[in-house]
PDB file of N, CA and C in Angstrom:
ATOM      1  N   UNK A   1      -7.988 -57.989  22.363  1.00  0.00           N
ATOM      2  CA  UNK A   1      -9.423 -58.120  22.174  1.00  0.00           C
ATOM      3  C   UNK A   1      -9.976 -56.911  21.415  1.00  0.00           C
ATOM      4  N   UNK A   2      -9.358 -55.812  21.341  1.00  0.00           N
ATOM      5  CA  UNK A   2      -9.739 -54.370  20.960  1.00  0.00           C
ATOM      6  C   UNK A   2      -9.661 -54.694  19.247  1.00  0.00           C
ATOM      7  N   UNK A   3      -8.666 -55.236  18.685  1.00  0.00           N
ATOM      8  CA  UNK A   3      -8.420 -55.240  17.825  1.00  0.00           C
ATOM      9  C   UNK A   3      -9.514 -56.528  16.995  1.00  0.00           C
ATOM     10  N   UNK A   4      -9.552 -57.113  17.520  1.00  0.00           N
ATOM     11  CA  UNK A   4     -10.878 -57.950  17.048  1.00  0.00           C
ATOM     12  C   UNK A   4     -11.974 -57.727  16.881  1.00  0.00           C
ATOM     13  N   UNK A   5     -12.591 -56.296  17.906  1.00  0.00           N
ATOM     14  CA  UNK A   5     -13.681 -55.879  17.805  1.00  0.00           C
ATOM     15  C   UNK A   5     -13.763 -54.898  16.637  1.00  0.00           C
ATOM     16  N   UNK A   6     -12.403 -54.579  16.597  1.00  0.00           N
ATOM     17  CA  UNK A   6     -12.562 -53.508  15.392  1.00  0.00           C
ATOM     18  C   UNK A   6     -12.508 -54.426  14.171  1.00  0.00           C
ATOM     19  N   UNK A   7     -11.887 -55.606  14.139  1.00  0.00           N
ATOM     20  CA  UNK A   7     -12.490 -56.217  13.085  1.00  0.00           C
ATOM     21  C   UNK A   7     -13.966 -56.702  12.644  1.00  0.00           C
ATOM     22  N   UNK A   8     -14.597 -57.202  13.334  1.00  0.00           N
ATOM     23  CA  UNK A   8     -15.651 -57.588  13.574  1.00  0.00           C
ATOM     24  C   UNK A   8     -16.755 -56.214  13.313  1.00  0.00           C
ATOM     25  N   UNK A   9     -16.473 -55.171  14.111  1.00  0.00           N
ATOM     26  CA  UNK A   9     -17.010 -53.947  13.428  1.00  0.00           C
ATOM     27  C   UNK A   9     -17.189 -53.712  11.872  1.00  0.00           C
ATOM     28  N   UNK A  10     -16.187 -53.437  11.281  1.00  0.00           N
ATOM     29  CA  UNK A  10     -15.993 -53.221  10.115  1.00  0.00           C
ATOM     30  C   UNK A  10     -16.371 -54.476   8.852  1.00  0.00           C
ATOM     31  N   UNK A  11     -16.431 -55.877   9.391  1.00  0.00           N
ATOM     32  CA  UNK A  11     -17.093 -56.918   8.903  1.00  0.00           C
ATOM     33  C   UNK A  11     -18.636 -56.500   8.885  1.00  0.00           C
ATOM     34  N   UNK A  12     -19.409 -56.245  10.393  1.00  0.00           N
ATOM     35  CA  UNK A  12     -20.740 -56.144  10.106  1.00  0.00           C
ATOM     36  C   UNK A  12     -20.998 -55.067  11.530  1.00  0.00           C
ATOM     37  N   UNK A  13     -20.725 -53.821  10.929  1.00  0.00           N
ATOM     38  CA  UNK A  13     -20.709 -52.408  12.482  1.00  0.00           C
ATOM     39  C   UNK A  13     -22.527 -52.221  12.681  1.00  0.00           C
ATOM     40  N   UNK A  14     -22.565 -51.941  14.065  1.00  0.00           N
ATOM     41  CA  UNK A  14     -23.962 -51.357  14.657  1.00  0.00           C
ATOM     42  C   UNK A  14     -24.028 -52.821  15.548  1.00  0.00           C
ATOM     43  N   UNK A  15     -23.343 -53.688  16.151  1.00  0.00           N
ATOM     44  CA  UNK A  15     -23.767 -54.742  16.763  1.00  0.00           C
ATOM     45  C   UNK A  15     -22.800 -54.511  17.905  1.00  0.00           C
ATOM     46  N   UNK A  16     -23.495 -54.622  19.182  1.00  0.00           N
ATOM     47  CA  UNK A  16     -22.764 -54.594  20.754  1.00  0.00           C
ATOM     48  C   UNK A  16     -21.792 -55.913  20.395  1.00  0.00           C
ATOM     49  N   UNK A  17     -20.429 -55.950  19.988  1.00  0.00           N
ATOM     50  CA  UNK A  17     -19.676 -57.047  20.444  1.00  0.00           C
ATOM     51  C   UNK A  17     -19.356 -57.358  21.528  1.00  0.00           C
ATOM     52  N   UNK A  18     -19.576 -56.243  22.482  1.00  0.00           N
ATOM     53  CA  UNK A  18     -18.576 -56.808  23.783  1.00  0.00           C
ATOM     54  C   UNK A  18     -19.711 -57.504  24.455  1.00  0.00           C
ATOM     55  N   UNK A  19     -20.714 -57.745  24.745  1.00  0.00           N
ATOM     56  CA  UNK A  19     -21.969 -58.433  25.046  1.00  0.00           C
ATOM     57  C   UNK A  19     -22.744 -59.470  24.634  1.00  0.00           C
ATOM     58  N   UNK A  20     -22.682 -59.017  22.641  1.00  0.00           N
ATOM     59  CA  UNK A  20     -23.530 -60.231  21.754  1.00  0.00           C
ATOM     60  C   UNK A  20     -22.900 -61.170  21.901  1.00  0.00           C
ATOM     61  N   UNK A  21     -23.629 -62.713  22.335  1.00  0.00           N
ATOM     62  CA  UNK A  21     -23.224 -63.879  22.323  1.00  0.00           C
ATOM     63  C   UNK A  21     -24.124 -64.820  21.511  1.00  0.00           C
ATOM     64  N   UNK A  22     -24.708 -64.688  20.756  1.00  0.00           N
ATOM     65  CA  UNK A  22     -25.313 -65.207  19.461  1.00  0.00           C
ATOM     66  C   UNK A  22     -24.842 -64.993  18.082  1.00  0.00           C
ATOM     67  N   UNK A  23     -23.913 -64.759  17.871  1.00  0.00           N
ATOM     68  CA  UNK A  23     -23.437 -64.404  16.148  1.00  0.00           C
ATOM     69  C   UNK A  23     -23.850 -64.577  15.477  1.00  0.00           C
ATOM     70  N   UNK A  24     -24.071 -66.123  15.264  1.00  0.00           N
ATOM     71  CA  UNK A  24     -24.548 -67.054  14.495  1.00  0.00           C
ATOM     72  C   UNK A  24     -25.498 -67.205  14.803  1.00  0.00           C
ATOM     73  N   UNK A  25     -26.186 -67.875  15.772  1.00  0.00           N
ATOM     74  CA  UNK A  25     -27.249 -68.535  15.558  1.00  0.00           C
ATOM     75  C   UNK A  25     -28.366 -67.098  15.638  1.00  0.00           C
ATOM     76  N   UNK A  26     -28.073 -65.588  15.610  1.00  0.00           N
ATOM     77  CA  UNK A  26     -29.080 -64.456  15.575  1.00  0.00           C
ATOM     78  C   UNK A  26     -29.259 -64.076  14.194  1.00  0.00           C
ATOM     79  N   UNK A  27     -28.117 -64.767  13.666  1.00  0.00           N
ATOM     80  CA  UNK A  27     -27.297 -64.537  12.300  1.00  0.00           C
ATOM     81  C   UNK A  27     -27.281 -63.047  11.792  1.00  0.00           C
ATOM     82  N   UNK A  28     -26.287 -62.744  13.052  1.00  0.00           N
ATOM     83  CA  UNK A  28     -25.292 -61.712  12.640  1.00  0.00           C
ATOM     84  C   UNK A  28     -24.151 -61.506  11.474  1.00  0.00           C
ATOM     85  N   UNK A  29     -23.857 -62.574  11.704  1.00  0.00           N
ATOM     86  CA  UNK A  29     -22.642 -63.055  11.480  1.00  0.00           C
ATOM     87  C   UNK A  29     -22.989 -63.822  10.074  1.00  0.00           C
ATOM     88  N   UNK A  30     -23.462 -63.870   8.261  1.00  0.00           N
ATOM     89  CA  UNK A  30     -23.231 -64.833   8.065  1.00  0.00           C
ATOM     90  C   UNK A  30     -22.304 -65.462   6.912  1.00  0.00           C
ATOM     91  N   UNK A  31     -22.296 -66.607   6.242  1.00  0.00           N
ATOM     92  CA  UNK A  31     -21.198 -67.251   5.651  1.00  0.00           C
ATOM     93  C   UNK A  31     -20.075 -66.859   5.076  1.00  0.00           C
ATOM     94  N   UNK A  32     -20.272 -65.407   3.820  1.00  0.00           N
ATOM     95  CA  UNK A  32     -19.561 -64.619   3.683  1.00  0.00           C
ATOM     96  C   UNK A  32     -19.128 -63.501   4.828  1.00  0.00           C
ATOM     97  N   UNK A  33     -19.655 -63.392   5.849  1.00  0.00           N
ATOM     98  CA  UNK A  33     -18.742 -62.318   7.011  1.00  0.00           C
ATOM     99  C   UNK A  33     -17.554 -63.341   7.926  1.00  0.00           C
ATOM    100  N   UNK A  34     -17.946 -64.717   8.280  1.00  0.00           N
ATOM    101  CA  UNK A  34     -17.028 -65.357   9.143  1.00  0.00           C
ATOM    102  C   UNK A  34     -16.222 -65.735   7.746  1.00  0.00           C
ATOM    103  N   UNK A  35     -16.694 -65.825   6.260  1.00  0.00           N
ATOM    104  CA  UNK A  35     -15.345 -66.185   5.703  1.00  0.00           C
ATOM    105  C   UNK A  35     -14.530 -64.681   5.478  1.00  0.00           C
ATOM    106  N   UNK A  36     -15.039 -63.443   6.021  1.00  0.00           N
ATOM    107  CA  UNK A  36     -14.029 -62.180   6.111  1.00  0.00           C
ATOM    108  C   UNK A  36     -13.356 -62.321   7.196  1.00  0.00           C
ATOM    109  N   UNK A  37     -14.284 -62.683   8.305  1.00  0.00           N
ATOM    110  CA  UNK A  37     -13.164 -62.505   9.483  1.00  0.00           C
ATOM    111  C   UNK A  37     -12.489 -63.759   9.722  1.00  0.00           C
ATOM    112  N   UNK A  38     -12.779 -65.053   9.137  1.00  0.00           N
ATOM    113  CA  UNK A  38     -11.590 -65.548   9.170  1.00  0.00           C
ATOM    114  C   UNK A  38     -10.137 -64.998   8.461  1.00  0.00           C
ATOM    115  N   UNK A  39     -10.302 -64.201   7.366  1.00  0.00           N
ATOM    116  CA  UNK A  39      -9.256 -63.905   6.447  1.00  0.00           C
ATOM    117  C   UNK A  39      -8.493 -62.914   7.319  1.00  0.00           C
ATOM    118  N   UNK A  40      -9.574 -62.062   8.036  1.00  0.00           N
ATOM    119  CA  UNK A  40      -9.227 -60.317   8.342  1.00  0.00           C
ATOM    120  C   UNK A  40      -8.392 -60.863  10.281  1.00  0.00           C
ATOM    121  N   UNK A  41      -8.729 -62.391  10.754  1.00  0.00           N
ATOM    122  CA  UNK A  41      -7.828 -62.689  12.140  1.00  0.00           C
ATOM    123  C   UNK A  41      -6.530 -63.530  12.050  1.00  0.00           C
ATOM    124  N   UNK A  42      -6.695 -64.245  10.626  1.00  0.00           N
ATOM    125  CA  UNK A  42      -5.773 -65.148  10.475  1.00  0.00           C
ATOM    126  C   UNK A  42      -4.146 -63.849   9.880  1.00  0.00           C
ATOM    127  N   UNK A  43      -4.389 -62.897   9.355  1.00  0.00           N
ATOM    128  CA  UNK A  43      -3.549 -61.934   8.669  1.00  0.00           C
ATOM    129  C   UNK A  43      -3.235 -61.022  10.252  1.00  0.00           C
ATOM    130  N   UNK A  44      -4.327 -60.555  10.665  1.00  0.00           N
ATOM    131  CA  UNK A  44      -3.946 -59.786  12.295  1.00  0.00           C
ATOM    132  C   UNK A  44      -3.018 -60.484  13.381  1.00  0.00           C
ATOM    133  N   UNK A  45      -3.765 -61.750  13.614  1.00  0.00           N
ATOM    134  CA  UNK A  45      -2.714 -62.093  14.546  1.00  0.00           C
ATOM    135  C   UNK A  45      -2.385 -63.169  14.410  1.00  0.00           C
ATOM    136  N   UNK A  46      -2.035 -63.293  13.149  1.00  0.00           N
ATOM    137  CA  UNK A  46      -0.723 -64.230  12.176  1.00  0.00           C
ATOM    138  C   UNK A  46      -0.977 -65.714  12.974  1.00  0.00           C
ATOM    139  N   UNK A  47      -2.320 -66.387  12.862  1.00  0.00           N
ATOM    140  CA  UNK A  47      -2.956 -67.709  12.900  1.00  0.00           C
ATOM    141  C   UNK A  47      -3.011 -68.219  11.807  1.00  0.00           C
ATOM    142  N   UNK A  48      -3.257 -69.465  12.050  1.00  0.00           N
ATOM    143  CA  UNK A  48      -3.980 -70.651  10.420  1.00  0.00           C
ATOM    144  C   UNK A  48      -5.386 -70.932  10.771  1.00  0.00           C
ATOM    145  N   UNK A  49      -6.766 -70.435  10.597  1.00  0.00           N
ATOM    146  CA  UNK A  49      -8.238 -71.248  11.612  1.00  0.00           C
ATOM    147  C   UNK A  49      -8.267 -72.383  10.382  1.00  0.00           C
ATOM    148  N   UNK A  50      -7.891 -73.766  10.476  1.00  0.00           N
ATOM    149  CA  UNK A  50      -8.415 -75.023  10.058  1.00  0.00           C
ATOM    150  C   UNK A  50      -9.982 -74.400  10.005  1.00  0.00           C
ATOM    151  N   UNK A  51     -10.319 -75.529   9.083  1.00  0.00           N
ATOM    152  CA  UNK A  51     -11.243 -75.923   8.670  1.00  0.00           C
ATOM    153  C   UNK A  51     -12.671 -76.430   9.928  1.00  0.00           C
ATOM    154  N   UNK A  52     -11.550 -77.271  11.141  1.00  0.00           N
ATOM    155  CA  UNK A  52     -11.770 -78.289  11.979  1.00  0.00           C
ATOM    156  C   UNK A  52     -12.457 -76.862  13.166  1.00  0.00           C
ATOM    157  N   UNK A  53     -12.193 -75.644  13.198  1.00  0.00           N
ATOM    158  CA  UNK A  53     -12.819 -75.029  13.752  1.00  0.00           C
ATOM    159  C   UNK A  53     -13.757 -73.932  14.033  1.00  0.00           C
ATOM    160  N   UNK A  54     -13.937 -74.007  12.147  1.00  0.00           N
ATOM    161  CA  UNK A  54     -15.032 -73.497  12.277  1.00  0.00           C
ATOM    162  C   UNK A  54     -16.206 -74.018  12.482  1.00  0.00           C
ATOM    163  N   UNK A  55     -16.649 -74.352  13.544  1.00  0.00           N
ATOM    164  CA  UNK A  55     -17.523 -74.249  14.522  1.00  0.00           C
ATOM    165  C   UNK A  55     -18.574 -73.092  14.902  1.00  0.00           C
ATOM    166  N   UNK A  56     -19.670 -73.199  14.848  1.00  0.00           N
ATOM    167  CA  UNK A  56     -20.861 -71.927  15.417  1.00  0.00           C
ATOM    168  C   UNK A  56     -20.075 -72.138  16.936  1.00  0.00           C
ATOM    169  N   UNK A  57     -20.037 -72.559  17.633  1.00  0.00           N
ATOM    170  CA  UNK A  57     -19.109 -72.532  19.089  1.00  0.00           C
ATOM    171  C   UNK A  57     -18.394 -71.508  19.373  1.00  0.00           C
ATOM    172  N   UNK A  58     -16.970 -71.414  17.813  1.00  0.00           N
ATOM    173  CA  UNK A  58     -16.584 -70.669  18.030  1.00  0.00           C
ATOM    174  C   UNK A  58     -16.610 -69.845  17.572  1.00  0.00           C
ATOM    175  N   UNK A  59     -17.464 -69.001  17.020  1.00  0.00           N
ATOM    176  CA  UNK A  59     -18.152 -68.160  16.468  1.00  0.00           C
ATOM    177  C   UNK A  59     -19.174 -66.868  16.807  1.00  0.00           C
ATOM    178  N   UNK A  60     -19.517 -67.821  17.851  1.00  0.00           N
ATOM    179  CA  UNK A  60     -21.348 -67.340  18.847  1.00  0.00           C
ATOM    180  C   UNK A  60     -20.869 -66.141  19.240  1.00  0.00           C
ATOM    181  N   UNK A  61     -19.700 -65.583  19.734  1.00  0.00           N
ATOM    182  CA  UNK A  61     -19.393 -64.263  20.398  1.00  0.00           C
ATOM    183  C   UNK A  61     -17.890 -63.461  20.424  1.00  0.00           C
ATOM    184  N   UNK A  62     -17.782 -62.661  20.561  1.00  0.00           N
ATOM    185  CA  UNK A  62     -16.303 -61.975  21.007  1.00  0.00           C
ATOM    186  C   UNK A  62     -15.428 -62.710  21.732  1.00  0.00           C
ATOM    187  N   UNK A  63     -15.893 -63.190  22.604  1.00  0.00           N
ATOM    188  CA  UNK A  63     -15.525 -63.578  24.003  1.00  0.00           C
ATOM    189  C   UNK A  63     -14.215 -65.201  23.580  1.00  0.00           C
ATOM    190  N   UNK A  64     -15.459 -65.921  22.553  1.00  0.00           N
ATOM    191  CA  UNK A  64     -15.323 -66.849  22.469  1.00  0.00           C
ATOM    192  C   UNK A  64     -14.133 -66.825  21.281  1.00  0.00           C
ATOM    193  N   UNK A  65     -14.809 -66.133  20.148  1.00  0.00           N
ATOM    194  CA  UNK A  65     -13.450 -65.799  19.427  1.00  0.00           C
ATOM    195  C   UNK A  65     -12.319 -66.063  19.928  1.00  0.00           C
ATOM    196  N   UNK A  66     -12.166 -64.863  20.865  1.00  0.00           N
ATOM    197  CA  UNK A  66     -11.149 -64.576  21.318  1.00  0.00           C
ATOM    198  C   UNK A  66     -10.060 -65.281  21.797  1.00  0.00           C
ATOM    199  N   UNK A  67     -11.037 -66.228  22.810  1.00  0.00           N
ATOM    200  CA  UNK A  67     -10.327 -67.929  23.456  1.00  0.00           C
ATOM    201  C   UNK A  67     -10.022 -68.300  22.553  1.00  0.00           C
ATOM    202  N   UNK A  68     -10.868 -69.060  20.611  1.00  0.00           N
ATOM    203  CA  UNK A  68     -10.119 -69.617  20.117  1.00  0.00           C
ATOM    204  C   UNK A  68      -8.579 -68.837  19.703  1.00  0.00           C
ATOM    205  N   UNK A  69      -8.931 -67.639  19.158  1.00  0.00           N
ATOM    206  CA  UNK A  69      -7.124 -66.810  18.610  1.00  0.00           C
ATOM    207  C   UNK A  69      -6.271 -67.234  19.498  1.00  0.00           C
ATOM    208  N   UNK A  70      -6.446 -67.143  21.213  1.00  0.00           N
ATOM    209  CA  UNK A  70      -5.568 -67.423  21.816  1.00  0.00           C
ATOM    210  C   UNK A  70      -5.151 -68.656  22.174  1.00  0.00           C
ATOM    211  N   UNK A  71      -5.795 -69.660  21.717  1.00  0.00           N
ATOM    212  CA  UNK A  71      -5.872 -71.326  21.753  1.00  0.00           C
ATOM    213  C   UNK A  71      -4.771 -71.668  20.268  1.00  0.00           C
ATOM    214  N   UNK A  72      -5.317 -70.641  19.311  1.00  0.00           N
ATOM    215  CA  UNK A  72      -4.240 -70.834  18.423  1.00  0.00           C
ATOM    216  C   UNK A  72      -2.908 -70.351  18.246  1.00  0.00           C
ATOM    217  N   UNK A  73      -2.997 -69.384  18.786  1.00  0.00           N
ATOM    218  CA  UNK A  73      -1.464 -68.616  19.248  1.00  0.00           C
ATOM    219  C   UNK A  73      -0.481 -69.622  20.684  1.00  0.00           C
ATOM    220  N   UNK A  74      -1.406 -70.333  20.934  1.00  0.00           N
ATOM    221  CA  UNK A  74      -0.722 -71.161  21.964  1.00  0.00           C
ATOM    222  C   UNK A  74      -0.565 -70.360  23.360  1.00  0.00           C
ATOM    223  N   UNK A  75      -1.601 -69.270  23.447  1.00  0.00           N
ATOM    224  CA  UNK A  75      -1.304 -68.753  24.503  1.00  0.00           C
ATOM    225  C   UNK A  75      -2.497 -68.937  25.410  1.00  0.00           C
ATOM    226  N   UNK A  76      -2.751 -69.866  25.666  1.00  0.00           N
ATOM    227  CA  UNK A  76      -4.325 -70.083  26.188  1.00  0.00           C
ATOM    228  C   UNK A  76      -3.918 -70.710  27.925  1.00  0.00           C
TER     229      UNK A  76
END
């Protein structure tokens, strides 16, 4: 999870990740930053994110991120 936040930092730094649960819809987060951190999680922890999930769902927070990486790593 550490390592995500430091991604997510460096995508868009000065935002509480371990807490913010609006990404998107506060629009923290937008079109060009989730298409960085899709690039900057799929290379970290060697995932594919389809198309099919990018989702504001999974998007809205750290937390949630996180569940999907590990939904895609099969370790959920």
């Amino acid at each position: 999870m550490e390592e995500l936040i430091e991604i997510l930092e460096d995508i868009q730094p000065g935002v509480d990740y371990k807490t913010h649960e609006k990404l998107i819809d506060d629009h923290v987060l937008d079109s060009f930053g989730i298409l960085s951190l899709v690039s900057e999680i799929e290379d970290a922890f060697d995932i594919e994110v389809s198309p099919a999930e990018l989702v504001p769902d999974n998007f809205n927070s750290a937390e949630r991120l996180w569940k999907m990486i590990q939904r895609l790593k099969g370790e959920e």
